[in-house]
PDB file of N, CA and C in Angstrom:
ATOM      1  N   UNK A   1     -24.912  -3.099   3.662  1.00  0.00           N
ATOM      2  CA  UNK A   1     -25.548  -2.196   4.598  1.00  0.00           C
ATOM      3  C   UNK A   1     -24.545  -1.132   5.025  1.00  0.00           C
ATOM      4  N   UNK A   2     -24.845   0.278   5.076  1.00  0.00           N
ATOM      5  CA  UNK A   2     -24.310   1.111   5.720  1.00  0.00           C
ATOM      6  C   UNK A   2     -24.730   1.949   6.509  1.00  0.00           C
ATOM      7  N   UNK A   3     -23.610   2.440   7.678  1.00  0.00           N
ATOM      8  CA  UNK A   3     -24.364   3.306   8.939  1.00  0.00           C
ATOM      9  C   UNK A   3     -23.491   4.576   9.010  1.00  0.00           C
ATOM     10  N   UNK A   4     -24.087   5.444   9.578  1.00  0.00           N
ATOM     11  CA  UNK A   4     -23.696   6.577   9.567  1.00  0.00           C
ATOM     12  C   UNK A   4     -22.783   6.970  10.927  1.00  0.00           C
ATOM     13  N   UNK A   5     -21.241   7.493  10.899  1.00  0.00           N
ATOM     14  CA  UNK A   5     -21.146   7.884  12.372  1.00  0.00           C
ATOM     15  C   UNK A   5     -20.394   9.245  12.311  1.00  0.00           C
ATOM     16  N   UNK A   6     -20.521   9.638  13.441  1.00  0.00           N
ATOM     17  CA  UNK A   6     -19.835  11.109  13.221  1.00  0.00           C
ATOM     18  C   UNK A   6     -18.644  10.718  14.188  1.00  0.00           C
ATOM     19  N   UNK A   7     -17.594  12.040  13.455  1.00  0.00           N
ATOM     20  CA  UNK A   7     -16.353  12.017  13.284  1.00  0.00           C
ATOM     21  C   UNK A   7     -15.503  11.453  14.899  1.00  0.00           C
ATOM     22  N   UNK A   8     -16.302  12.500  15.885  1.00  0.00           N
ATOM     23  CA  UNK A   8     -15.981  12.262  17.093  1.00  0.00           C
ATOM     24  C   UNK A   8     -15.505  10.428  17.702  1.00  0.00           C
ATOM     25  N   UNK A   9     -17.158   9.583  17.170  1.00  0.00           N
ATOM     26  CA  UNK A   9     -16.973   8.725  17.521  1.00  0.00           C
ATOM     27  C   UNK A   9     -16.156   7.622  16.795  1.00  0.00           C
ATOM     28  N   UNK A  10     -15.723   8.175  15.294  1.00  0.00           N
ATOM     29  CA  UNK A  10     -14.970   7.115  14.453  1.00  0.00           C
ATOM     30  C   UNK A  10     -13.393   7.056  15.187  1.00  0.00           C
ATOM     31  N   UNK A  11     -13.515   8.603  15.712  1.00  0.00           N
ATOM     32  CA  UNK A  11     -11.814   9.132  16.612  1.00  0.00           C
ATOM     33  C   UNK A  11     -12.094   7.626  17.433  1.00  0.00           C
ATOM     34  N   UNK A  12     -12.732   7.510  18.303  1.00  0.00           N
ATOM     35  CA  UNK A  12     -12.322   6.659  19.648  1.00  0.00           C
ATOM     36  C   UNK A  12     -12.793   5.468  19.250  1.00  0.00           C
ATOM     37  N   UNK A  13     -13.614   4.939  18.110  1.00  0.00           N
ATOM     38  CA  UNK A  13     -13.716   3.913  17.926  1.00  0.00           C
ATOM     39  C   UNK A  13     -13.191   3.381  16.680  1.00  0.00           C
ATOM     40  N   UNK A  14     -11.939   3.605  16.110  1.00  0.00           N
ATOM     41  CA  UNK A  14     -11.640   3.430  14.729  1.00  0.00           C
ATOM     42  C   UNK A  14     -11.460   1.863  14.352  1.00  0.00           C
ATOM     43  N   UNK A  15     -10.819   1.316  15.042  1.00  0.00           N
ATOM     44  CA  UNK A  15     -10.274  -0.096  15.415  1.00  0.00           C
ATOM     45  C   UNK A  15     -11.809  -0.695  14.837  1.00  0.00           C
ATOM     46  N   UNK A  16     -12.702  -0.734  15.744  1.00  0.00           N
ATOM     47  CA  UNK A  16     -13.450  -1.847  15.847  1.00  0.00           C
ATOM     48  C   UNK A  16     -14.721  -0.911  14.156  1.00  0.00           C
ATOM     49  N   UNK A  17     -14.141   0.242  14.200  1.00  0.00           N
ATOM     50  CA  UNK A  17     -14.778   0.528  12.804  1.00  0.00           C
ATOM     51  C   UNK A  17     -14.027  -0.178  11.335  1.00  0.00           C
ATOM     52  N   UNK A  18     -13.061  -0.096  11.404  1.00  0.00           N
ATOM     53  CA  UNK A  18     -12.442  -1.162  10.132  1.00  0.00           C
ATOM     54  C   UNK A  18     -12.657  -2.452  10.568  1.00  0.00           C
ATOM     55  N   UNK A  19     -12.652  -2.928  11.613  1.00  0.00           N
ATOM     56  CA  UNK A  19     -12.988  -4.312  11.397  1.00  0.00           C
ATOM     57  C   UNK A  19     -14.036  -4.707  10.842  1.00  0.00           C
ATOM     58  N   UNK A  20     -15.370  -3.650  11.287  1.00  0.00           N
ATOM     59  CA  UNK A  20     -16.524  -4.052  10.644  1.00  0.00           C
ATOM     60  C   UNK A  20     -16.790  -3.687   8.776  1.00  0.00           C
ATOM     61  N   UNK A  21     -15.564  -2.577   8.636  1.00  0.00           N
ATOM     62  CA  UNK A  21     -15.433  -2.550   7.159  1.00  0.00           C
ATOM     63  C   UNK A  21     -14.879  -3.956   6.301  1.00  0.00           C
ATOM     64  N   UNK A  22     -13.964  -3.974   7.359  1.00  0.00           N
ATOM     65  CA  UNK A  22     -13.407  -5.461   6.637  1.00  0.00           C
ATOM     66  C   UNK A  22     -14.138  -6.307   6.837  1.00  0.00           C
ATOM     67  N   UNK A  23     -15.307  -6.682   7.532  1.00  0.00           N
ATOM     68  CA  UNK A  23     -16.505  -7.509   7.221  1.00  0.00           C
ATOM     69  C   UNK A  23     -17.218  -7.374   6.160  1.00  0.00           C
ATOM     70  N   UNK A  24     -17.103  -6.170   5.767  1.00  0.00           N
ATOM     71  CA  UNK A  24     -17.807  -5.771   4.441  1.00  0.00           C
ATOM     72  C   UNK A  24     -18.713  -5.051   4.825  1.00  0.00           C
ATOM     73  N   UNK A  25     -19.368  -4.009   5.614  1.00  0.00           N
ATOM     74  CA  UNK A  25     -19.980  -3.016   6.031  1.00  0.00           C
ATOM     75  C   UNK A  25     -19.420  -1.370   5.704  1.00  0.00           C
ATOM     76  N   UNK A  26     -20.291  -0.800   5.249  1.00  0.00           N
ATOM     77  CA  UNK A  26     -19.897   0.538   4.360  1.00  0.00           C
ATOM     78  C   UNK A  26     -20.126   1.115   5.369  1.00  0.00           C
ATOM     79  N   UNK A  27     -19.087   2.224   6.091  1.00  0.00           N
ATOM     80  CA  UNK A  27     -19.180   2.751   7.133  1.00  0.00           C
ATOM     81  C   UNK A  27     -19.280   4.520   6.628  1.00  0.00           C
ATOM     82  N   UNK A  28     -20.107   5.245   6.580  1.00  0.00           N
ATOM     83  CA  UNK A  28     -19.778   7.017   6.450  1.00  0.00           C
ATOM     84  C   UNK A  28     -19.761   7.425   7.499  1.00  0.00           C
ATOM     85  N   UNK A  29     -18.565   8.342   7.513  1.00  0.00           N
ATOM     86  CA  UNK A  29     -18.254   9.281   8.706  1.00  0.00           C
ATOM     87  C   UNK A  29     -18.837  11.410   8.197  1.00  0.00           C
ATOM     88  N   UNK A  30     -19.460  11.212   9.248  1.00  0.00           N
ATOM     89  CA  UNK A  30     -19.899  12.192   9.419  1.00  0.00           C
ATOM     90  C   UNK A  30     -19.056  13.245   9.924  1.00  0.00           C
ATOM     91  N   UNK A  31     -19.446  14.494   9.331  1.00  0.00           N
ATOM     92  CA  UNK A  31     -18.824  16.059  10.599  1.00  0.00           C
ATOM     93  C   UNK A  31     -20.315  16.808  10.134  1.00  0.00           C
ATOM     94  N   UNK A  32     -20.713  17.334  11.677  1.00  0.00           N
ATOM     95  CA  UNK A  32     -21.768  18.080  11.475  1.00  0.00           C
ATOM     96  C   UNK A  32     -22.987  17.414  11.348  1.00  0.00           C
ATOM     97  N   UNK A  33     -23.275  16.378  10.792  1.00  0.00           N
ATOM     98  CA  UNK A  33     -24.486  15.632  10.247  1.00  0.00           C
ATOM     99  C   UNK A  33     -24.233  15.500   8.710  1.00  0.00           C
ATOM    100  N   UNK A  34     -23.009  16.098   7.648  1.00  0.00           N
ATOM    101  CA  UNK A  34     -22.693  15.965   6.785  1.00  0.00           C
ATOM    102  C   UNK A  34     -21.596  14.666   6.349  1.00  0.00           C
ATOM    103  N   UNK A  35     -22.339  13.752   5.090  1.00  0.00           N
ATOM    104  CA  UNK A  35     -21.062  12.981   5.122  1.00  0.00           C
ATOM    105  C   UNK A  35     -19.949  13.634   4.789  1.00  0.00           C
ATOM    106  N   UNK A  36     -18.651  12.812   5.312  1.00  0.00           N
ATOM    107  CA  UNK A  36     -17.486  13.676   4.669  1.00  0.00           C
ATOM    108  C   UNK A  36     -16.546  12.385   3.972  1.00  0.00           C
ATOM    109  N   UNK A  37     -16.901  10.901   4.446  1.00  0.00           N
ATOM    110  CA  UNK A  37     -15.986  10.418   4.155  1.00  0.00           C
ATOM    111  C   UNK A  37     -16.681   9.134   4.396  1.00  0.00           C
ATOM    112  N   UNK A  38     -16.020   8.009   3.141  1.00  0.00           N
ATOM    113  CA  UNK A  38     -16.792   6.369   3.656  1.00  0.00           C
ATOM    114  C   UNK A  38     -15.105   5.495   3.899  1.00  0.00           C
ATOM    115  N   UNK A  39     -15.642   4.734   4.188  1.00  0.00           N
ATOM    116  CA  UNK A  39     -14.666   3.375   5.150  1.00  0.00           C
ATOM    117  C   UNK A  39     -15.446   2.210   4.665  1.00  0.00           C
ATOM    118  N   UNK A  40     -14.533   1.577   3.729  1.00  0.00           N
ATOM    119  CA  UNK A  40     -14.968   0.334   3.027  1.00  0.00           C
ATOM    120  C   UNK A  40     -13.028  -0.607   2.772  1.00  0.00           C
ATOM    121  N   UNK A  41     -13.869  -1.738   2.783  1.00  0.00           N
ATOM    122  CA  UNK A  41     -12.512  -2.399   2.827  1.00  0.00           C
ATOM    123  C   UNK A  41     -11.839  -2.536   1.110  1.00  0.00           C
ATOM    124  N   UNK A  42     -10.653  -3.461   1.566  1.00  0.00           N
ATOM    125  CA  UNK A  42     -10.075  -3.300   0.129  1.00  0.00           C
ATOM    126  C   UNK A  42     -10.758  -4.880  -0.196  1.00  0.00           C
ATOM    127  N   UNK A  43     -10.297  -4.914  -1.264  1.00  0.00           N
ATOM    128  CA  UNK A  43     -10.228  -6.292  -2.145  1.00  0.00           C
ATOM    129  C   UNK A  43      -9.268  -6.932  -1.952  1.00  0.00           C
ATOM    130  N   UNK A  44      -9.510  -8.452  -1.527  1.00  0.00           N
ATOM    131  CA  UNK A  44      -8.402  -9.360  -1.409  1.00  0.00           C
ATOM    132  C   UNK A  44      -7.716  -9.874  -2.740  1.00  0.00           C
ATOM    133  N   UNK A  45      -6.485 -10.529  -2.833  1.00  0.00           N
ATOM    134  CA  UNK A  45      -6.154 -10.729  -3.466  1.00  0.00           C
ATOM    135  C   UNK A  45      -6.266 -12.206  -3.560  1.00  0.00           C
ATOM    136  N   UNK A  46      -6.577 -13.112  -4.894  1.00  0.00           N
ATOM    137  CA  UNK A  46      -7.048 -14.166  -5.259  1.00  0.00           C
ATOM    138  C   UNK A  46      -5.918 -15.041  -4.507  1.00  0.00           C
ATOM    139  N   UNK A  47      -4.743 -15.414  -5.056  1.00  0.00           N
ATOM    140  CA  UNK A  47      -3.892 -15.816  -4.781  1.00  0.00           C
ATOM    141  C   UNK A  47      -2.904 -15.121  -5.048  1.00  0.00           C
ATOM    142  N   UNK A  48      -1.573 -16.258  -5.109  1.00  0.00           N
ATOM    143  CA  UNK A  48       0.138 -15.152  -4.688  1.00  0.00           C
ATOM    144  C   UNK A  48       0.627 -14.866  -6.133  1.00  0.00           C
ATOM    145  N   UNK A  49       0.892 -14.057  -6.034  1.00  0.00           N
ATOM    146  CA  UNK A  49       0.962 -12.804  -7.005  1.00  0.00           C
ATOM    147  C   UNK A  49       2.479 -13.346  -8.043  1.00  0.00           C
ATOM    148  N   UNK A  50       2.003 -13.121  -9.082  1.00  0.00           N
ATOM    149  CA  UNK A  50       3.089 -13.717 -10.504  1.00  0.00           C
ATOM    150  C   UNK A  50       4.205 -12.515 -10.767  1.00  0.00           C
ATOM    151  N   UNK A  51       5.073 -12.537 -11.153  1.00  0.00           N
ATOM    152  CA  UNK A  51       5.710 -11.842 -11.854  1.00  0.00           C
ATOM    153  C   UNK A  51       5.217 -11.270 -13.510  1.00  0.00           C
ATOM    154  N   UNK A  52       5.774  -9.753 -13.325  1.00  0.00           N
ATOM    155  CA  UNK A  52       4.934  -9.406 -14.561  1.00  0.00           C
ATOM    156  C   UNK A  52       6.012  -9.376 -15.683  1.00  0.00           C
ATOM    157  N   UNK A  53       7.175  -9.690 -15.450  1.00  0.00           N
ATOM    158  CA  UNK A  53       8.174  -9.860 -16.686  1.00  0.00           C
ATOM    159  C   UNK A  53       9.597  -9.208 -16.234  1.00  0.00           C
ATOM    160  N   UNK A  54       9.492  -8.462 -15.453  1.00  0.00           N
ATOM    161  CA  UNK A  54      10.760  -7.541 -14.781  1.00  0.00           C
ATOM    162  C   UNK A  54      11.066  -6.651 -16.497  1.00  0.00           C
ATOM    163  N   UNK A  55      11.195  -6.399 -16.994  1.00  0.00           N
ATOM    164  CA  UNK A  55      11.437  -5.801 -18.569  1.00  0.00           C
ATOM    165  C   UNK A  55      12.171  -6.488 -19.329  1.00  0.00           C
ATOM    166  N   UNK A  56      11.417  -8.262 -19.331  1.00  0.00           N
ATOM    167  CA  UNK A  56      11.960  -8.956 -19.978  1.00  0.00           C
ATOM    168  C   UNK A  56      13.299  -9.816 -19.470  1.00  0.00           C
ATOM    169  N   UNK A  57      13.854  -9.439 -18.303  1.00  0.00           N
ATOM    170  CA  UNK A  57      14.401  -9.775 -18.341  1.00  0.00           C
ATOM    171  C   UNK A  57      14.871 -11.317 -17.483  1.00  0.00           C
ATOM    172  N   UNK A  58      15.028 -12.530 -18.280  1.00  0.00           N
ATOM    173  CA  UNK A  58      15.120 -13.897 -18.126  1.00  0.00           C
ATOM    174  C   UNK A  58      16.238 -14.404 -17.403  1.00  0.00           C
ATOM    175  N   UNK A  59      17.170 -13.786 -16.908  1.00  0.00           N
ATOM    176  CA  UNK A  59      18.756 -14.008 -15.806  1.00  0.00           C
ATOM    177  C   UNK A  59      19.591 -13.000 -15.776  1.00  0.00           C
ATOM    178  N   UNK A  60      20.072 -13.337 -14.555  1.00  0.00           N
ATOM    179  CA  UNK A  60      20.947 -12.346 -14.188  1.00  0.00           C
ATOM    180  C   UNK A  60      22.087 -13.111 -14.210  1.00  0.00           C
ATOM    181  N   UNK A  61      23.077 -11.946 -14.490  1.00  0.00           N
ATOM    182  CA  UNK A  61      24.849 -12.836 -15.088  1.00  0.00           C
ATOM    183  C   UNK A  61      25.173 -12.542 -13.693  1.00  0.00           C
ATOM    184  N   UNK A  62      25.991 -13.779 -13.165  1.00  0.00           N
ATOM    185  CA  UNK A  62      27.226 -14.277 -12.202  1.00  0.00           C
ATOM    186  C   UNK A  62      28.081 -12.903 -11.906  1.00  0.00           C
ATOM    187  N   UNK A  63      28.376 -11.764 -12.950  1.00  0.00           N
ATOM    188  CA  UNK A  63      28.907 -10.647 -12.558  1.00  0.00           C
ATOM    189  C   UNK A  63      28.199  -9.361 -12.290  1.00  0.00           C
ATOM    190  N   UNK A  64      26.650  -9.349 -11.992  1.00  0.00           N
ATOM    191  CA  UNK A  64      26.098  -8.409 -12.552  1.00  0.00           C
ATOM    192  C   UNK A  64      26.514  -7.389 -11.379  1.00  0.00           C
ATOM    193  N   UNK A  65      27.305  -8.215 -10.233  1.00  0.00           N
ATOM    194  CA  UNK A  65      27.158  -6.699  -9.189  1.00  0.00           C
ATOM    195  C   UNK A  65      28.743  -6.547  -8.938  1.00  0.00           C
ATOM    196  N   UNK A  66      29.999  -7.163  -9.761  1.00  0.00           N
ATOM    197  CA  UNK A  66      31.071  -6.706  -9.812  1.00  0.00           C
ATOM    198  C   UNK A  66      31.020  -4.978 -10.101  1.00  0.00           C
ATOM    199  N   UNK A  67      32.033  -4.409  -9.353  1.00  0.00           N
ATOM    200  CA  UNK A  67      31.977  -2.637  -9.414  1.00  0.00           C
ATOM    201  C   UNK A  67      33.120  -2.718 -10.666  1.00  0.00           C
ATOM    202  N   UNK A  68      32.223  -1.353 -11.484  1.00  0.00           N
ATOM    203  CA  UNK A  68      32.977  -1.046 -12.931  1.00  0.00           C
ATOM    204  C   UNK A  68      34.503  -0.247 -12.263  1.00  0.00           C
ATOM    205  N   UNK A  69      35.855  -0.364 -13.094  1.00  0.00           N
ATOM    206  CA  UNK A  69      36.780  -0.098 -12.131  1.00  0.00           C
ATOM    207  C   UNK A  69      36.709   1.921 -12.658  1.00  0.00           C
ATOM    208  N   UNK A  70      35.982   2.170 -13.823  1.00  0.00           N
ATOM    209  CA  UNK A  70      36.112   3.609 -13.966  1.00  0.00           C
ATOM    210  C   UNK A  70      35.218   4.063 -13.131  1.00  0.00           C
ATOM    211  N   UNK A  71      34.223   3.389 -12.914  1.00  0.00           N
ATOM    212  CA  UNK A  71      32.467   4.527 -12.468  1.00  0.00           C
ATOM    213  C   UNK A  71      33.216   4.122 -10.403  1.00  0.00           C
ATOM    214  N   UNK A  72      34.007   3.032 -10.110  1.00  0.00           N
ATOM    215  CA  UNK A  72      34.462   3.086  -8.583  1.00  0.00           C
ATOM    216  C   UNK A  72      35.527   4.414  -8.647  1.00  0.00           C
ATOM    217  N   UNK A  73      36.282   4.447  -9.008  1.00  0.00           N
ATOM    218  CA  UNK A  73      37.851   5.378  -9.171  1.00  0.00           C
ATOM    219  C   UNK A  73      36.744   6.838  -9.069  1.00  0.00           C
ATOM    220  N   UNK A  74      35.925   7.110  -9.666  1.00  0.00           N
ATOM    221  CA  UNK A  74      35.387   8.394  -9.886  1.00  0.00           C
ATOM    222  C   UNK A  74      34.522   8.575  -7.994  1.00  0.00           C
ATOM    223  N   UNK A  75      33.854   7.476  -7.498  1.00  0.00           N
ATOM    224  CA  UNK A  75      33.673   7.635  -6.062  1.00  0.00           C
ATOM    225  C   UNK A  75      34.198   7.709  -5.562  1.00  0.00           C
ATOM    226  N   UNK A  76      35.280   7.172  -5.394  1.00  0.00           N
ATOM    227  CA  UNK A  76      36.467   7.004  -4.647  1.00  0.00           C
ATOM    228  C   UNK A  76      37.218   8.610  -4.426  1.00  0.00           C
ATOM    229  N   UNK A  77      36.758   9.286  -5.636  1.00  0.00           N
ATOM    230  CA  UNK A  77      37.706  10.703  -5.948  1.00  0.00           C
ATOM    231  C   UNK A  77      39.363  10.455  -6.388  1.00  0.00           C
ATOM    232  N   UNK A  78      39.447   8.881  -6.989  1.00  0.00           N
ATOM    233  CA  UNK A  78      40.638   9.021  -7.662  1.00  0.00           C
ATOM    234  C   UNK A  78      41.043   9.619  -9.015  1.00  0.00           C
ATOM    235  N   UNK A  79      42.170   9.865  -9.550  1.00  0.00           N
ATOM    236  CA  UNK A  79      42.116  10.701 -10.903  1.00  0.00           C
ATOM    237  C   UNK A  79      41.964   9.877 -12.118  1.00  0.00           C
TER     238      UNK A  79
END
């Protein structure tokens, strides 16, 4: 089901207008008597979310966050 409201009243009542989107009620907001815009909720998500592979990559090495001593010397502004 959806209802129509104009803009004025979505201003002062926005709160209790997404809640009723997130009930699942298709809300259009009006300007003028023209729609301009709908308010519908999102889609939940099934359950907790997997990893999609990182680009393959299966471990991280024991050194991966030692600083390289050329690429530090060059921040540093040494020669």
């Amino acid at each position: 089901m959806s209802s129509i409201v104009n803009i004025y009243d979505a201003k002062t009542q926005l709160s209790a207008l997404v809640d009723r989107a997130a009930a699942g009620e298709e809300i259009i907001i009006a300007k003028n008597g023209t729609p301009r815009a709908k308010l519908v909720s999102i889609p939940h998500a099934d359950g907790p979310r997997t990893p999609a592979g990182a680009m393959g990559l299966t471990y991280i090495a024991e050194d991966f966050d030692v600083p390289d001593p050329t690429i530090l010397a060059l921040f540093e502004g040494a020669d």
